[in-house]
N, C-alpha and C. Protein backbone atom coordinates (compact mmCIF):
# COMPACT_ATOMS: atom_id res chain seq x y z
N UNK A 1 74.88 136.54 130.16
CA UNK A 1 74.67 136.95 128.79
C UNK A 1 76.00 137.07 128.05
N UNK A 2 76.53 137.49 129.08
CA UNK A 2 78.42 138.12 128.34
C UNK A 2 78.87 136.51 127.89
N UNK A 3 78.76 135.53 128.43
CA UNK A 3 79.11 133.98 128.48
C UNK A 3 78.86 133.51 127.01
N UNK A 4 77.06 133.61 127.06
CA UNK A 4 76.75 132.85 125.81
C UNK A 4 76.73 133.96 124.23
N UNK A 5 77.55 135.19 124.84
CA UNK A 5 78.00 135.76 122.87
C UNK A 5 79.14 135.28 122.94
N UNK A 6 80.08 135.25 124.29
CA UNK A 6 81.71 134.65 123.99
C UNK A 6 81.50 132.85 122.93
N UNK A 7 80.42 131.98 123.88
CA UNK A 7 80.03 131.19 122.92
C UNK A 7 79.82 130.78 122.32
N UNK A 8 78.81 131.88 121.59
CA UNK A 8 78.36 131.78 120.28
C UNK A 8 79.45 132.36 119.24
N UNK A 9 80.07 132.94 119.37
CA UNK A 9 81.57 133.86 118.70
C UNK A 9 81.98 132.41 118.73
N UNK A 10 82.69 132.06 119.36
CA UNK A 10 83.66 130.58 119.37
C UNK A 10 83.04 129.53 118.22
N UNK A 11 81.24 129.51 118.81
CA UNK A 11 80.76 128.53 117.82
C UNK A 11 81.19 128.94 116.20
N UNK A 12 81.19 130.43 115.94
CA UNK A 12 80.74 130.89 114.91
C UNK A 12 81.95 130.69 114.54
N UNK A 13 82.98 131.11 115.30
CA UNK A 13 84.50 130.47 114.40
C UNK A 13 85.08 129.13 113.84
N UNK A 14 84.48 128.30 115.09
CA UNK A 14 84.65 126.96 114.43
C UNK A 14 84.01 126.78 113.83
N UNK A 15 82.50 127.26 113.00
CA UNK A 15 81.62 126.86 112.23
C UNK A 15 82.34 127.15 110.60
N UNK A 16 83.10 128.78 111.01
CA UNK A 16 83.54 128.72 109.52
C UNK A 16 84.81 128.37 109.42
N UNK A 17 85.91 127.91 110.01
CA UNK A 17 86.51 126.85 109.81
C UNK A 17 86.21 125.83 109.17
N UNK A 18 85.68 125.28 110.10
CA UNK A 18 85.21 123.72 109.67
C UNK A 18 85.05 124.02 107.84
N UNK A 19 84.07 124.91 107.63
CA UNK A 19 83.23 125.14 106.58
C UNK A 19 84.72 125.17 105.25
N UNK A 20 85.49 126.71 106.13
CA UNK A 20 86.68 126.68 104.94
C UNK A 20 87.62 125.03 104.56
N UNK A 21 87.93 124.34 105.42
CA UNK A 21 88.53 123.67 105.50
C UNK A 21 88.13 122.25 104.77
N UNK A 22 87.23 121.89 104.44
CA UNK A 22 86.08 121.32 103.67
C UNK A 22 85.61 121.81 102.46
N UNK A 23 86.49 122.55 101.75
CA UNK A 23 85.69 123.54 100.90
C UNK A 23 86.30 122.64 99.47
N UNK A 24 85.43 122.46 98.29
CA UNK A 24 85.86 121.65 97.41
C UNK A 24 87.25 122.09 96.73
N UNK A 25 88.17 121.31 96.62
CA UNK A 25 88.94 121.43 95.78
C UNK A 25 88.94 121.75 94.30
N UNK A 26 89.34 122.33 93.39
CA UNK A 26 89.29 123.03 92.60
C UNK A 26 90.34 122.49 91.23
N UNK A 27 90.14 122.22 90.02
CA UNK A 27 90.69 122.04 88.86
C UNK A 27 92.12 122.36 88.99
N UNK A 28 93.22 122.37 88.30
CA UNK A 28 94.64 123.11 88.07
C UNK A 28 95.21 122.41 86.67
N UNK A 29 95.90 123.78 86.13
CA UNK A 29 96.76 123.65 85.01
C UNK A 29 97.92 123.14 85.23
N UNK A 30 99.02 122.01 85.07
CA UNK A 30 100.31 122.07 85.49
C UNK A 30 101.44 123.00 85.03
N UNK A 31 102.04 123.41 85.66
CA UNK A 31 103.37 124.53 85.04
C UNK A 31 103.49 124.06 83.58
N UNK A 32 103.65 124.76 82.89
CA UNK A 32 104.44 124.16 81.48
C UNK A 32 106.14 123.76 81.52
N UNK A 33 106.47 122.87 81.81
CA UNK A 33 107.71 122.21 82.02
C UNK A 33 107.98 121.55 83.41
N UNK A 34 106.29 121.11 83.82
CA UNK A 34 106.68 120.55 85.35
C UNK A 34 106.47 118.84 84.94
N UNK A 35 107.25 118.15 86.05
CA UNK A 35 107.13 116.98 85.56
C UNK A 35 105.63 116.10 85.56
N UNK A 36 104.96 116.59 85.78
CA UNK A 36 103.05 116.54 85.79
C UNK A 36 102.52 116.82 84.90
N UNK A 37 103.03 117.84 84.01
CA UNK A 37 102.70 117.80 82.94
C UNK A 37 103.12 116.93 81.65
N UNK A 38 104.19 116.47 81.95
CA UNK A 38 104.90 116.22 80.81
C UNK A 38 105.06 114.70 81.34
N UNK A 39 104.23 114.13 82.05
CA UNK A 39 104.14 112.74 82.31
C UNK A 39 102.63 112.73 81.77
N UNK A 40 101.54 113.97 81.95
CA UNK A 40 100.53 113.64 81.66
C UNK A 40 100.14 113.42 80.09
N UNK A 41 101.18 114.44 79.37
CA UNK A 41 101.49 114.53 78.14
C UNK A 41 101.74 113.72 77.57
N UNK A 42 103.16 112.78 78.05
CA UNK A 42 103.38 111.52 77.41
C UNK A 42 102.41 110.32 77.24
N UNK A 43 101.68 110.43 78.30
CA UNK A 43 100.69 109.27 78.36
C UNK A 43 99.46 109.57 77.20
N UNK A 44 99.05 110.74 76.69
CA UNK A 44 98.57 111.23 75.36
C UNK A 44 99.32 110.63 73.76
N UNK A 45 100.98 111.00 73.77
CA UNK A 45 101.69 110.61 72.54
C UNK A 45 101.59 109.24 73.08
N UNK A 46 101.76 108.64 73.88
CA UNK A 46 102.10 106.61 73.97
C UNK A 46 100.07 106.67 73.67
N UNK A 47 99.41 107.17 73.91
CA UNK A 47 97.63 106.75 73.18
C UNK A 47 97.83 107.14 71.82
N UNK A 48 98.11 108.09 71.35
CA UNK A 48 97.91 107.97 69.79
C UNK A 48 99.41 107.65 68.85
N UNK A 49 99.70 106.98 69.96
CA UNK A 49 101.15 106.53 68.73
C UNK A 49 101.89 107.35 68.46
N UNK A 50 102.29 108.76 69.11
CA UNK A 50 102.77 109.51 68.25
C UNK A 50 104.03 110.04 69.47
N UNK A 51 105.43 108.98 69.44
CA UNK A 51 106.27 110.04 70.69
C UNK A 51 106.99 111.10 70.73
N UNK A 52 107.01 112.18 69.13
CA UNK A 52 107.37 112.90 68.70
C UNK A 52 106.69 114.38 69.24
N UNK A 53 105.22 114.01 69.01
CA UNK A 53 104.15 115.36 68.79
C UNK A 53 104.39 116.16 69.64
N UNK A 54 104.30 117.34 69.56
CA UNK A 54 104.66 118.51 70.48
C UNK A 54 102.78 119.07 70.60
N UNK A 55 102.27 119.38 71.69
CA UNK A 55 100.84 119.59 72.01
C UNK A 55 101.01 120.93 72.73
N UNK A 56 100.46 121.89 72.52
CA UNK A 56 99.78 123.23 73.17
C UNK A 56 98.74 123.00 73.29
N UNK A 57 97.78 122.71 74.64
CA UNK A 57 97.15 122.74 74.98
C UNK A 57 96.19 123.62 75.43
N UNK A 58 94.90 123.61 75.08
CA UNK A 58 93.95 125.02 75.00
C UNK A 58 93.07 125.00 76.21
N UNK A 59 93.39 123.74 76.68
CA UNK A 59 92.46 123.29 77.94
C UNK A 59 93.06 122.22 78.32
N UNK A 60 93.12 121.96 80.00
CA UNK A 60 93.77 121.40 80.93
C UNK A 60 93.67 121.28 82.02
N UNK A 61 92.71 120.41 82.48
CA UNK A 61 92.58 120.17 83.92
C UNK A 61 93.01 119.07 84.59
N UNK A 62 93.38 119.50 86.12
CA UNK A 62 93.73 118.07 86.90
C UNK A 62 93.54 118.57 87.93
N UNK A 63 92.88 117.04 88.31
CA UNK A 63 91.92 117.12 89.99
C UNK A 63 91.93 115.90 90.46
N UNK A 64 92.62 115.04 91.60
CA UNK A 64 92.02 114.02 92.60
C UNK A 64 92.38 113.05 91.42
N UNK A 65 93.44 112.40 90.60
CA UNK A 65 94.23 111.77 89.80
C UNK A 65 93.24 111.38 88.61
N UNK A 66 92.72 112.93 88.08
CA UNK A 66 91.83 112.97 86.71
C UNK A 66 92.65 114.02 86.46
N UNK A 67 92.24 113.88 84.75
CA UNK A 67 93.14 115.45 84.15
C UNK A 67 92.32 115.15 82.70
N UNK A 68 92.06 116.31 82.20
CA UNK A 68 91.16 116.33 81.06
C UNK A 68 92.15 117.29 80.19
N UNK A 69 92.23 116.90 79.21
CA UNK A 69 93.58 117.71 78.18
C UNK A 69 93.09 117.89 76.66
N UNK A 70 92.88 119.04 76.07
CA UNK A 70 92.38 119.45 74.81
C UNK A 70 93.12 120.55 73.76
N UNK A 71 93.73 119.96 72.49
CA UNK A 71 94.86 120.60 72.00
C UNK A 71 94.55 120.18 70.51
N UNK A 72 94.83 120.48 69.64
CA UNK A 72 94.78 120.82 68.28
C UNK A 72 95.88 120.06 67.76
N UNK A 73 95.51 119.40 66.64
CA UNK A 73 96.44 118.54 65.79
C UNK A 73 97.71 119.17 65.51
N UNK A 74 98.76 118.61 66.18
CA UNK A 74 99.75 119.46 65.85
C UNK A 74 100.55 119.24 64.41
N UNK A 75 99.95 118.28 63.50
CA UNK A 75 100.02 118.16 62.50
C UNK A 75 99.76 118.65 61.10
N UNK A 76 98.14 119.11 61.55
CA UNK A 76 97.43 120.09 60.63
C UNK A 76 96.84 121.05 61.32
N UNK A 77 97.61 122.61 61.61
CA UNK A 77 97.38 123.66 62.66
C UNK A 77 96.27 124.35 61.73
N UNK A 78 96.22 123.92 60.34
CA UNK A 78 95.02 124.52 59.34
C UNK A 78 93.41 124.30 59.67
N UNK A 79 93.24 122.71 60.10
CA UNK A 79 92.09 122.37 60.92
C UNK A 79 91.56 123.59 61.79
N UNK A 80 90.17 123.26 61.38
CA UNK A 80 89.75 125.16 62.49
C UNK A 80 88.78 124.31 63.77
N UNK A 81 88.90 122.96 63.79
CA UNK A 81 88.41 122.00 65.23
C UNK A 81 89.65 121.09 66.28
N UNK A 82 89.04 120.92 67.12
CA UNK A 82 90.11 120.57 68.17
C UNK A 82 90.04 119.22 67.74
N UNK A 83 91.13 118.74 68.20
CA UNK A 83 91.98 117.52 67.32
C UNK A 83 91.20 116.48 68.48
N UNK A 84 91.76 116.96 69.82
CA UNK A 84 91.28 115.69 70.95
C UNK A 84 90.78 116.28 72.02
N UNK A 85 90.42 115.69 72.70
CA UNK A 85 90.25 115.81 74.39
C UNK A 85 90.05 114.53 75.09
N UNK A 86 90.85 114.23 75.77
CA UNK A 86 91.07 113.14 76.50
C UNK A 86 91.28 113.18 77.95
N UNK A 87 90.34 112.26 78.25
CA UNK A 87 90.20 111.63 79.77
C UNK A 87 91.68 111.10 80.08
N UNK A 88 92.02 111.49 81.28
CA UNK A 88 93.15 110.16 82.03
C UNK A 88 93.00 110.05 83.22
N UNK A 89 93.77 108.92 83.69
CA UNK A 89 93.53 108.54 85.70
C UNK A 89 94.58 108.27 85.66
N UNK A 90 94.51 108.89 86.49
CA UNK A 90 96.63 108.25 87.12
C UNK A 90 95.93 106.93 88.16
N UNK A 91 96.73 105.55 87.69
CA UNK A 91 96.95 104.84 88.31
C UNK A 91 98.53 104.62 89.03
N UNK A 92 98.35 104.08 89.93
CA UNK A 92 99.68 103.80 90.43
C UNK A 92 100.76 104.93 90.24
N UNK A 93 101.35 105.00 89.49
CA UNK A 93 102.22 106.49 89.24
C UNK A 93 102.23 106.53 88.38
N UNK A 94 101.10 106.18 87.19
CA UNK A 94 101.63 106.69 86.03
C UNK A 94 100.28 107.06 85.55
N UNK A 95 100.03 107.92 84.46
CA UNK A 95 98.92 108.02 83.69
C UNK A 95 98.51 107.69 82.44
N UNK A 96 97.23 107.09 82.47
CA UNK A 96 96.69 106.72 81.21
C UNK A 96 95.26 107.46 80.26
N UNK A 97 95.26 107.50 79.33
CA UNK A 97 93.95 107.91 78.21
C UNK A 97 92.98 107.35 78.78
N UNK A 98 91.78 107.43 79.12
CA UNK A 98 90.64 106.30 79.52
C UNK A 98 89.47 106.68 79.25
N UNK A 99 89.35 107.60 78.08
CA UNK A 99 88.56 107.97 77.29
C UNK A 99 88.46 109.16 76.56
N UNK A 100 87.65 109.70 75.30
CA UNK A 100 87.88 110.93 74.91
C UNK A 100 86.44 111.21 74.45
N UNK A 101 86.52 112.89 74.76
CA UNK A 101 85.28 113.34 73.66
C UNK A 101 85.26 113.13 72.34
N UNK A 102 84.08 112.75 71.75
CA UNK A 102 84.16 112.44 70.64
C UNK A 102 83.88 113.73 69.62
N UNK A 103 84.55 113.61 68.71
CA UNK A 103 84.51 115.20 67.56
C UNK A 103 83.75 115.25 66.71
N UNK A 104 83.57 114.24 66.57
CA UNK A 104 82.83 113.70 65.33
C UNK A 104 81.80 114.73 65.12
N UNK A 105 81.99 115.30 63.82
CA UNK A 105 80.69 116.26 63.35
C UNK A 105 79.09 115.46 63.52
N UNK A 106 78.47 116.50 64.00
CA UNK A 106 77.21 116.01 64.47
C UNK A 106 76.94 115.36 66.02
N UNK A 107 78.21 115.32 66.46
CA UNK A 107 78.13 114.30 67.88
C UNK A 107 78.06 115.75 68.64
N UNK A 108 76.85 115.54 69.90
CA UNK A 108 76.56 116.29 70.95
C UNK A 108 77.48 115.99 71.80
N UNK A 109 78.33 117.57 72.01
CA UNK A 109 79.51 117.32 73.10
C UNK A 109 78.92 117.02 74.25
N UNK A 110 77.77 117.60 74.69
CA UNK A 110 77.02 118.19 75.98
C UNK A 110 76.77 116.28 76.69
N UNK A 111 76.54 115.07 75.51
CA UNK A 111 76.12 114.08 75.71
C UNK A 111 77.45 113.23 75.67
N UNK A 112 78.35 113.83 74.84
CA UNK A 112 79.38 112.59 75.35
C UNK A 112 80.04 112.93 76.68
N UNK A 113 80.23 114.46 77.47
CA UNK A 113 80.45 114.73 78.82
C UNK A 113 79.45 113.92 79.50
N UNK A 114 78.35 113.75 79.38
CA UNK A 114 77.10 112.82 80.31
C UNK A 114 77.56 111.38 80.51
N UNK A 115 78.13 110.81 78.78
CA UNK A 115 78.48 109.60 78.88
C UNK A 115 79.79 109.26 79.67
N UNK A 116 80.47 109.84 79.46
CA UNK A 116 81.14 109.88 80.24
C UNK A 116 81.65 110.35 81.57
N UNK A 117 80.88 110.41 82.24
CA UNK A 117 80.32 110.55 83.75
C UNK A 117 80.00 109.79 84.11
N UNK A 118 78.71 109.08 83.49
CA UNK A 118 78.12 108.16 84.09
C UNK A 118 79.08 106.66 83.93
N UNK A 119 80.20 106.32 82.70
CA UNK A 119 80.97 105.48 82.84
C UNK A 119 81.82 106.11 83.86
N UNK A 120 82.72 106.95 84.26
CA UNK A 120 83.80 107.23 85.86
C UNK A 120 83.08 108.26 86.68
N UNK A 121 82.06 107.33 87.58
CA UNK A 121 81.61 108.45 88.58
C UNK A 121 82.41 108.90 89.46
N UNK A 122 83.37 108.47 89.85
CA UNK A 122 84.48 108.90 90.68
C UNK A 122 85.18 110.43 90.05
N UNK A 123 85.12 110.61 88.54
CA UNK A 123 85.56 111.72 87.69
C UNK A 123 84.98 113.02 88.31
N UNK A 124 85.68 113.74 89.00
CA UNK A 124 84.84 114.54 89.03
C UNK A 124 84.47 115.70 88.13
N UNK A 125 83.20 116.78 88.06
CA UNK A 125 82.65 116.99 87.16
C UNK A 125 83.54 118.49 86.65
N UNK A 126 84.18 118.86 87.77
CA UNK A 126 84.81 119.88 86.96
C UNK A 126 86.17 119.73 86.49
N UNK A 127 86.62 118.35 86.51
CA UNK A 127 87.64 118.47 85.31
C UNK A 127 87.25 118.12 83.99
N UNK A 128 86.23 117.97 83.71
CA UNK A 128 85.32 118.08 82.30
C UNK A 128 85.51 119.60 82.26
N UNK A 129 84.65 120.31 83.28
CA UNK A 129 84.72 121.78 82.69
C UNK A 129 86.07 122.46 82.44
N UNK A 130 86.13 122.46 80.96
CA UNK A 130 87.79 122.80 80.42
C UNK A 130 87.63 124.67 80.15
N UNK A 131 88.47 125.45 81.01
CA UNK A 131 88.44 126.92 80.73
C UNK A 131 89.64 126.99 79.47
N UNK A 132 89.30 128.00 78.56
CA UNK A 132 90.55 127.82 77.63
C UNK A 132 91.75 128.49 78.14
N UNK A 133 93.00 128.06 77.89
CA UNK A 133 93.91 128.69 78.37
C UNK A 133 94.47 130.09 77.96
């Protein structure tokens, strides 16, 4: 009897191992002045033309070479809506725009996150979910 609790103890440890060790990976903000950020950044000003713009970002995720980034026109800080949010994938070592929510008054955010899922299923779903910073 003493045998099979030492057993079952052992099983039960490697069970939650295994379990922790497997456990999904999770969204992240990059430092503000790390070079991850500010490569992910650039690849935003080289999409809208702009290599000047300085962006504070209100939301920011990166996961598994996705990063979802949402920041306010830094042009007109009077605007009371968010300027962008944009998809990127790091290819190779660098990152690119590869899609955005659309703002457009009247457009269902809830449906362009869908649409865009179902175009990068590889995306995973919680770097859509943007916490504000």
């Amino acid at each position: 009897m003493k045998k099979l609790l030492v057993a079952c103890g052992l099983f039960s440890a490697v069970f939650i191992a295994a379990q922790t060790s497997h456990a999904q990976p999770r969204p992240y903000t990059p430092e503000k002045g790390s070079p991850e950020r500010k490569a992910i950044l650039d690849a935003v000003r080289k999409f809208r033309k702009a290599p000047n713009e300085v962006y504070t970002p209100y939301g920011f995720n990166v996961m598994q070479r996705w990063a979802m980034v949402a920041a306010r026109d830094p042009n007109d800080l009077e605007v009371d809506t968010e300027a962008f949010e944009y998809v990127l994938r790091k290819t190779g070592g660098s990152w690119k725009v590869v899609d955005q929510v659309s703002n457009i008054e009247g457009t269902d955010p809830n449906k362009e996150i869908k649409r865009i899922r179902r175009k990068y299923p590889s995306l995973p779903a919680a770097v859509l979910d943007l916490k504000v910073e």
